[in-house]
PDB file of N, CA and C in Angstrom:
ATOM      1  N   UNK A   1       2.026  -6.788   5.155  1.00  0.00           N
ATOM      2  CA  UNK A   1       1.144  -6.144   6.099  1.00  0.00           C
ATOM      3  C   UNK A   1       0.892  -7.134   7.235  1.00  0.00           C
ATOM      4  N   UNK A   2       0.777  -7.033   8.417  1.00  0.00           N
ATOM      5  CA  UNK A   2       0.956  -7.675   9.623  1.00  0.00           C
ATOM      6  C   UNK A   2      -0.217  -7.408   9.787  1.00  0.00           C
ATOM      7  N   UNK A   3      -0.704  -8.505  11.196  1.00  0.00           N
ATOM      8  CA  UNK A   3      -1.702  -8.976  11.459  1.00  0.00           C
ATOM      9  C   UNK A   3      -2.358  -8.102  12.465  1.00  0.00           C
ATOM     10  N   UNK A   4      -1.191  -7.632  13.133  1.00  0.00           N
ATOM     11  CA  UNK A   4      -1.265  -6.563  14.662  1.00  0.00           C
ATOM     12  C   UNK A   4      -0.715  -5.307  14.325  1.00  0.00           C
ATOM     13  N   UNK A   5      -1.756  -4.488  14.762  1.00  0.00           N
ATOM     14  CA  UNK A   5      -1.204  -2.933  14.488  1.00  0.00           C
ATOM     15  C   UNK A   5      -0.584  -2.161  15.733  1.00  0.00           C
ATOM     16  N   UNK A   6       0.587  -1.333  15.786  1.00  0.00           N
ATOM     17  CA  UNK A   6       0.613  -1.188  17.109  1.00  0.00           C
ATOM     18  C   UNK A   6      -0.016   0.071  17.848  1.00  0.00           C
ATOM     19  N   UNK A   7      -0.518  -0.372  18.710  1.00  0.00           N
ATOM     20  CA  UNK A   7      -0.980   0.165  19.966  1.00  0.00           C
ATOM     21  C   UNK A   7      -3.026   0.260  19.095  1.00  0.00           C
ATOM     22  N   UNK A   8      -3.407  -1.184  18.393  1.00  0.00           N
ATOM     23  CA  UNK A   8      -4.816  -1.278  18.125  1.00  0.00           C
ATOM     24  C   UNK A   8      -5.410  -1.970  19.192  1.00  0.00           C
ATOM     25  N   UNK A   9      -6.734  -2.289  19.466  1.00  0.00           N
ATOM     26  CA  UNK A   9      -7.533  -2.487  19.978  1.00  0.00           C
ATOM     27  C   UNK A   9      -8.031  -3.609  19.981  1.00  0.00           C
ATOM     28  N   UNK A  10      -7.300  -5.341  20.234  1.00  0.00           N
ATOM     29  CA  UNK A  10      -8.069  -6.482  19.685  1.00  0.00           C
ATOM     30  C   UNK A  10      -9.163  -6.278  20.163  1.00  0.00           C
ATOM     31  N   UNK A  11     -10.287  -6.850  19.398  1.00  0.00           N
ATOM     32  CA  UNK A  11     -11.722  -6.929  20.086  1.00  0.00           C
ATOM     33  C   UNK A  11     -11.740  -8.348  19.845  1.00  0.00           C
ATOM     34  N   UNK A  12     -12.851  -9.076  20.525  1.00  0.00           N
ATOM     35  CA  UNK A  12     -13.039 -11.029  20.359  1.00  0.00           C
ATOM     36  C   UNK A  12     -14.317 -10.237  19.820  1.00  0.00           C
ATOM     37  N   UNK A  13     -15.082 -11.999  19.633  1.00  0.00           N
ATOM     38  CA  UNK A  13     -16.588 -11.423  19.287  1.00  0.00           C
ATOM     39  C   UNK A  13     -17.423 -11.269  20.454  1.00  0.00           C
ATOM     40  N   UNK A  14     -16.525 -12.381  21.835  1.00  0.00           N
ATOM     41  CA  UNK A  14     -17.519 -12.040  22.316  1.00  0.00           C
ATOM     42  C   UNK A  14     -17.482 -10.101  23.502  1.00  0.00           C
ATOM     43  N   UNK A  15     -16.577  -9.706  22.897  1.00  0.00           N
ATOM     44  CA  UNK A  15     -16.541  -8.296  23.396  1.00  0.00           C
ATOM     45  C   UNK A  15     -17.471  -7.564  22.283  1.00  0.00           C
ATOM     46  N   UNK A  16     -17.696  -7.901  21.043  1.00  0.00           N
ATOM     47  CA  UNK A  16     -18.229  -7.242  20.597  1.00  0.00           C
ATOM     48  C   UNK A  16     -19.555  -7.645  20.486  1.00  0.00           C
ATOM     49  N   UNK A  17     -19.727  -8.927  21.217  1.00  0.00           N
ATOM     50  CA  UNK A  17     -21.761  -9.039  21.431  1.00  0.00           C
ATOM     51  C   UNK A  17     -22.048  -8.456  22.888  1.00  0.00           C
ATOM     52  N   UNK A  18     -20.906  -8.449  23.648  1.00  0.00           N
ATOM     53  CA  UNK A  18     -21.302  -7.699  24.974  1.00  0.00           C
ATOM     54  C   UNK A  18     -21.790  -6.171  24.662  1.00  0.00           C
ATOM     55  N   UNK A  19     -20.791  -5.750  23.797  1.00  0.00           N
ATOM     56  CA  UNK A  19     -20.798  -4.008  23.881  1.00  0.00           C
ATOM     57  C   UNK A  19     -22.691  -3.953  23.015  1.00  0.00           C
ATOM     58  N   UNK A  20     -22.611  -5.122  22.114  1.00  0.00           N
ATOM     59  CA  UNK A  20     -24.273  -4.738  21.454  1.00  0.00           C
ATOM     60  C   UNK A  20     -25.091  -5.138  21.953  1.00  0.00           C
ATOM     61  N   UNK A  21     -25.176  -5.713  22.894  1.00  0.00           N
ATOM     62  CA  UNK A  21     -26.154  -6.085  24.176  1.00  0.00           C
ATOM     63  C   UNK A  21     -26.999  -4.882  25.014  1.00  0.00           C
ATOM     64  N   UNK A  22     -26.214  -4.269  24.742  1.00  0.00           N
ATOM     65  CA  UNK A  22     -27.179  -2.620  25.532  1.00  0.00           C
ATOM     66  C   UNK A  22     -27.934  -1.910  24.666  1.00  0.00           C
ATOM     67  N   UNK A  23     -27.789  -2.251  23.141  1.00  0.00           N
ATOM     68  CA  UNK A  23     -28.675  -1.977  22.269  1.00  0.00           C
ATOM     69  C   UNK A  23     -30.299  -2.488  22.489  1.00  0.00           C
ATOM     70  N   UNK A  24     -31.095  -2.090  21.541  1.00  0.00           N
ATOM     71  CA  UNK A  24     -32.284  -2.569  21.285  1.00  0.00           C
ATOM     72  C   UNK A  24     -32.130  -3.905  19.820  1.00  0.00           C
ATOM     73  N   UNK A  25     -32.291  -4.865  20.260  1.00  0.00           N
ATOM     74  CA  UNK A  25     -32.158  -6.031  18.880  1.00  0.00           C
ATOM     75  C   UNK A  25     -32.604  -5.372  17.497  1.00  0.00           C
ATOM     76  N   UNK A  26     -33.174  -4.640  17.388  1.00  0.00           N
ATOM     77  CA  UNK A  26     -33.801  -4.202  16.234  1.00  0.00           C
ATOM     78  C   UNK A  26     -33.358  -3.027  15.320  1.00  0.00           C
ATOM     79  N   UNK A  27     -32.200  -2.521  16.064  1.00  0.00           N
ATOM     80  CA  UNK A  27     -31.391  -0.764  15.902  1.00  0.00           C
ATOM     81  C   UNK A  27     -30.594  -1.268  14.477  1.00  0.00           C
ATOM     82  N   UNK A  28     -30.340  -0.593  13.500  1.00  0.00           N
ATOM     83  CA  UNK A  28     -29.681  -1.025  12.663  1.00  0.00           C
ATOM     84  C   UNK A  28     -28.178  -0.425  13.057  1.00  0.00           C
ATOM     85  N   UNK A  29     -27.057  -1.145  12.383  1.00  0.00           N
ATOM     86  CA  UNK A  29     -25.716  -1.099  12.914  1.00  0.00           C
ATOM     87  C   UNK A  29     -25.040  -0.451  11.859  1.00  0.00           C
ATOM     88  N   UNK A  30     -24.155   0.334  12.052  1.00  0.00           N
ATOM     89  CA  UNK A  30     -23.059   1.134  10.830  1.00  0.00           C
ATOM     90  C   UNK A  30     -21.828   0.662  11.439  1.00  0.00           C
ATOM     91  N   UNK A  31     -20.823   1.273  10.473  1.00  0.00           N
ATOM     92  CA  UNK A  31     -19.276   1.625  10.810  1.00  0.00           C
ATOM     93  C   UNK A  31     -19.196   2.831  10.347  1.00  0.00           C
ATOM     94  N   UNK A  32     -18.651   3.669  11.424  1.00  0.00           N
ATOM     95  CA  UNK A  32     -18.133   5.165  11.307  1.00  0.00           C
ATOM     96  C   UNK A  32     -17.017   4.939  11.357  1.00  0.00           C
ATOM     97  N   UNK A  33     -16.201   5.546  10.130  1.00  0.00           N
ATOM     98  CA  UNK A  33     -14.854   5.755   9.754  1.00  0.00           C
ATOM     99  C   UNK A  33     -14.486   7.016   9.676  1.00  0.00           C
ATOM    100  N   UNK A  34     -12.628   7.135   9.683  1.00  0.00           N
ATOM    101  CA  UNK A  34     -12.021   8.258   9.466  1.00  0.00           C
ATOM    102  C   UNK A  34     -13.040   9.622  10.516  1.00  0.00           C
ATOM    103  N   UNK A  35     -11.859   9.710  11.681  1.00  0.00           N
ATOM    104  CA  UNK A  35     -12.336  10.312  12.526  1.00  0.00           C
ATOM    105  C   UNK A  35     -12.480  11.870  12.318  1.00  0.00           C
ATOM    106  N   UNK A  36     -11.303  12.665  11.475  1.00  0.00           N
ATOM    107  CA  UNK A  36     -11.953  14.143  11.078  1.00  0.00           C
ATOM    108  C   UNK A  36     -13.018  14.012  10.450  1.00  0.00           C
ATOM    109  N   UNK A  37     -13.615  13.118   9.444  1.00  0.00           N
ATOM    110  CA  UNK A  37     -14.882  13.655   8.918  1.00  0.00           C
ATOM    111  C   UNK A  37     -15.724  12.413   8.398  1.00  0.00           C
ATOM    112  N   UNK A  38     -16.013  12.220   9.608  1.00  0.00           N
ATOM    113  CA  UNK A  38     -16.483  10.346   9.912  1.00  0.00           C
ATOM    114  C   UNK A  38     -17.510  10.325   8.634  1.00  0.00           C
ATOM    115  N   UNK A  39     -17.423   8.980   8.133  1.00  0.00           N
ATOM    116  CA  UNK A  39     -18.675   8.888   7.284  1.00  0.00           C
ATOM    117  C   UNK A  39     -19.051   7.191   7.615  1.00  0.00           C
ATOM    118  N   UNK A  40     -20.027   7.549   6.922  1.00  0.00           N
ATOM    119  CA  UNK A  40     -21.051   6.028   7.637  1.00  0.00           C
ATOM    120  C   UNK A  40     -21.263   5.135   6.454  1.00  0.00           C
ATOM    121  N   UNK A  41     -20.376   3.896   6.444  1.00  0.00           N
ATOM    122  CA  UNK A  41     -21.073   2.563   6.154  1.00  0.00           C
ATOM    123  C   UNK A  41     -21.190   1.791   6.930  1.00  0.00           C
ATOM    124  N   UNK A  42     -22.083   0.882   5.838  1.00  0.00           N
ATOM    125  CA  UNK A  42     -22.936  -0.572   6.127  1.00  0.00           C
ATOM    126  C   UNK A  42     -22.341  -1.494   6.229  1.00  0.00           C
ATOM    127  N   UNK A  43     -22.604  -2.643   7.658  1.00  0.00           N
ATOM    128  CA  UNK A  43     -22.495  -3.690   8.014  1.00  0.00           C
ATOM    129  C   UNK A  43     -22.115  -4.745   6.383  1.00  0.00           C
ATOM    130  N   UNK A  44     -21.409  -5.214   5.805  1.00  0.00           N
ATOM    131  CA  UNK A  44     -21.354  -6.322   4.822  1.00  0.00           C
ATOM    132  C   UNK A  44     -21.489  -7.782   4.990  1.00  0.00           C
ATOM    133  N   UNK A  45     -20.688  -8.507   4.206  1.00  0.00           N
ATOM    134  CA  UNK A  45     -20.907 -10.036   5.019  1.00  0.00           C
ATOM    135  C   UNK A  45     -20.081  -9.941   5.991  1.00  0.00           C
ATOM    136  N   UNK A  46     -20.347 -11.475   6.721  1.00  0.00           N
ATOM    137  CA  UNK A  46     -19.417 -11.607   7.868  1.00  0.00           C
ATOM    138  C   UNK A  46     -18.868 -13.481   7.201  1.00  0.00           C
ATOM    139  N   UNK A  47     -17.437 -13.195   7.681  1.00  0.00           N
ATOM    140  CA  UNK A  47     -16.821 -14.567   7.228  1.00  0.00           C
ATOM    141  C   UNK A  47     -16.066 -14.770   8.216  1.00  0.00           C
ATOM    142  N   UNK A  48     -14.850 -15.599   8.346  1.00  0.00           N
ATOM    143  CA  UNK A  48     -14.056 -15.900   9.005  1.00  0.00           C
ATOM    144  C   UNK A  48     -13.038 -16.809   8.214  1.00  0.00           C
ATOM    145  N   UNK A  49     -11.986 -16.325   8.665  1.00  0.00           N
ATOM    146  CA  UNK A  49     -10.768 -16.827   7.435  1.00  0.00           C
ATOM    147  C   UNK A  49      -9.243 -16.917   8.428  1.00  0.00           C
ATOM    148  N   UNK A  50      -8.225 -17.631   8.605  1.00  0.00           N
ATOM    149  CA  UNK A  50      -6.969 -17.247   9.391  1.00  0.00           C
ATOM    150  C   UNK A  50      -7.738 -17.195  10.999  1.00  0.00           C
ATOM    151  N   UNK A  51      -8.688 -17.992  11.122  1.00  0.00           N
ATOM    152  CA  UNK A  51      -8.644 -17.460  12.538  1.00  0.00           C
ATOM    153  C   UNK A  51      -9.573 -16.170  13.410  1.00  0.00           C
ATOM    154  N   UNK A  52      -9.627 -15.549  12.359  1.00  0.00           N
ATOM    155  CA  UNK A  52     -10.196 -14.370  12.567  1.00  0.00           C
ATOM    156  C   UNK A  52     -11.439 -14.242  12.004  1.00  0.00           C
ATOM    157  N   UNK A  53     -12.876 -13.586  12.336  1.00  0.00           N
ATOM    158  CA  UNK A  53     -13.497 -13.126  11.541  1.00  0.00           C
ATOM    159  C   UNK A  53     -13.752 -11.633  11.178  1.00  0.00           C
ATOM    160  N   UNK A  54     -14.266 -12.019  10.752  1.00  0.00           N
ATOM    161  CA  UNK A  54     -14.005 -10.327   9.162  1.00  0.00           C
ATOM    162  C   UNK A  54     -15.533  -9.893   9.113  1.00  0.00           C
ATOM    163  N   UNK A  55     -15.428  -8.244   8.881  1.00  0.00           N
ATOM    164  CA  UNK A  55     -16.623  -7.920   8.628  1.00  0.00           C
ATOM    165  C   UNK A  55     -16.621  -7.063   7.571  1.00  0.00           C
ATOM    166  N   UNK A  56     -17.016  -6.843   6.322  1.00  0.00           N
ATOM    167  CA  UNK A  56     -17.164  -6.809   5.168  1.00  0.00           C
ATOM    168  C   UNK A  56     -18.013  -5.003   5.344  1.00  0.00           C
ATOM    169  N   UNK A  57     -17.272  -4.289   4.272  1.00  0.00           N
ATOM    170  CA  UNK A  57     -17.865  -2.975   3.970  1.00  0.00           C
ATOM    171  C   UNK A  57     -19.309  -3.353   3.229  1.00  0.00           C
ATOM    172  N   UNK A  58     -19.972  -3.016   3.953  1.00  0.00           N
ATOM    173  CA  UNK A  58     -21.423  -3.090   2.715  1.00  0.00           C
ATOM    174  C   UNK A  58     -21.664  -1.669   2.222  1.00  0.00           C
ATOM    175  N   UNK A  59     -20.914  -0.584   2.175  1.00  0.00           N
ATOM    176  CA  UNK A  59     -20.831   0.383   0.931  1.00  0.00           C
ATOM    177  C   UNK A  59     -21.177   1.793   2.062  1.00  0.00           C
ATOM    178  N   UNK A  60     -20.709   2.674   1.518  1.00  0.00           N
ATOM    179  CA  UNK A  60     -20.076   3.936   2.218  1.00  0.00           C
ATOM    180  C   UNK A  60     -22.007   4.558   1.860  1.00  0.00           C
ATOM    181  N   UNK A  61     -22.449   5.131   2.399  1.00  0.00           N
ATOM    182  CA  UNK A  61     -24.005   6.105   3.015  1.00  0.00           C
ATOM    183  C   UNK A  61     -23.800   7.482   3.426  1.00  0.00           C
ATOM    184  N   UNK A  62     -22.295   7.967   3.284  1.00  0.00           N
ATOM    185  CA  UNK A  62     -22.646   9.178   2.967  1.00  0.00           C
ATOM    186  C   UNK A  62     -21.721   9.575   4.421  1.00  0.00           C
ATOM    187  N   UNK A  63     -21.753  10.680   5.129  1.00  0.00           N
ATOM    188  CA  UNK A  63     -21.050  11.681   6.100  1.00  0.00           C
ATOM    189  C   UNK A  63     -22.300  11.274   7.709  1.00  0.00           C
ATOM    190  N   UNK A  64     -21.309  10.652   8.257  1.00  0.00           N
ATOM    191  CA  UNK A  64     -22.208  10.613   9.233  1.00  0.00           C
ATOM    192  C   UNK A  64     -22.646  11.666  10.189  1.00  0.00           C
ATOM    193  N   UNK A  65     -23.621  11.830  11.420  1.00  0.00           N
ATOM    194  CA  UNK A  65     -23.750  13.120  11.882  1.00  0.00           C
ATOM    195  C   UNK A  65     -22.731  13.500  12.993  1.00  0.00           C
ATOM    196  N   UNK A  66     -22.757  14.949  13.132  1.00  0.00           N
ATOM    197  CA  UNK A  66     -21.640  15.153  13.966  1.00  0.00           C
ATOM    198  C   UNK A  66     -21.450  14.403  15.712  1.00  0.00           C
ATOM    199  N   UNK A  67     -23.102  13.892  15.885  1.00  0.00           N
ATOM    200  CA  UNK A  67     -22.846  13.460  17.390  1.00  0.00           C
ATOM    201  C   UNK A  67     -22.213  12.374  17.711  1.00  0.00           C
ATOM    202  N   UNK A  68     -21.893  11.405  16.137  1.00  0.00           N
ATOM    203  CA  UNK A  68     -21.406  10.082  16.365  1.00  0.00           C
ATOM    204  C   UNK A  68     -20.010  10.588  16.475  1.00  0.00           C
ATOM    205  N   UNK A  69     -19.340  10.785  15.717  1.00  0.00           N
ATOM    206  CA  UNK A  69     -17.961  11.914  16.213  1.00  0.00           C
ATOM    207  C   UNK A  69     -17.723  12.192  17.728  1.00  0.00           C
ATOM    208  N   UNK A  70     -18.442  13.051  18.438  1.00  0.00           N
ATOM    209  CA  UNK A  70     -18.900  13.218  19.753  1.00  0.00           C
ATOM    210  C   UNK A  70     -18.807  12.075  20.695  1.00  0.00           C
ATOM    211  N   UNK A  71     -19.820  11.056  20.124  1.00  0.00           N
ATOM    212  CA  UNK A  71     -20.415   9.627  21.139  1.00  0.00           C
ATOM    213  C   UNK A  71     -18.938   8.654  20.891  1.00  0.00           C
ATOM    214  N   UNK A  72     -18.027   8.872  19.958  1.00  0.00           N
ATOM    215  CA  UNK A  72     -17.244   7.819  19.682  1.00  0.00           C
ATOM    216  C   UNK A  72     -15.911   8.492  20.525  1.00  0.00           C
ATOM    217  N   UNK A  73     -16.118   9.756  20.647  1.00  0.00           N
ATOM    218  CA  UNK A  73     -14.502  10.388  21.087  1.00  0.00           C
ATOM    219  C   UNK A  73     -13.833  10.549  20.399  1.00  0.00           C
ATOM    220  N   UNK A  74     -14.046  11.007  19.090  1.00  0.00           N
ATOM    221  CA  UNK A  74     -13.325  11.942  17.759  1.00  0.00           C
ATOM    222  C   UNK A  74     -13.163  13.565  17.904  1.00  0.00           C
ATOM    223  N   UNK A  75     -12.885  13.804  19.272  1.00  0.00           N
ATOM    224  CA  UNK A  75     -12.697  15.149  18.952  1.00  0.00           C
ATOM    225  C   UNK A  75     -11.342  15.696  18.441  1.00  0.00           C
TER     226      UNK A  75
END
């Protein structure tokens, strides 16, 4: 399994503290997966290993709502 997927999206971190910068510090954070029928987990640990850091499933919460679908561009 390779490191680069083609036609994915590198993100750095610091693209991904820019994009959470327009947040409120206090908002709690998910990962919405699988775009037909997104469901929502939790932030896990965070490590860094190869270079890269990693962010860890902290456990699947169920079907997320339909607007994150919407807000993400899963139509």
């Amino acid at each position: 399994m390779g490191r680069h997927r083609r036609g994915a999206r590198e993100v750095t971190v610091a693209d991904l503290i820019d994009e959470l910068r327009r947040y409120e510090p206090g908002m709690e954070v998910r990962l919405a997966i699988q775009p037909r029928m997104p469901q929502e987990h939790g932030i896990g640990p965070v490590a860094e290993a190869d270079g890269i850091v990693w962010i860890g499933d902290g456990g699947a919460r169920g079907y997320a709502p339909e607007e994150v679908r919407e807000s993400l561009g899963w139509l």
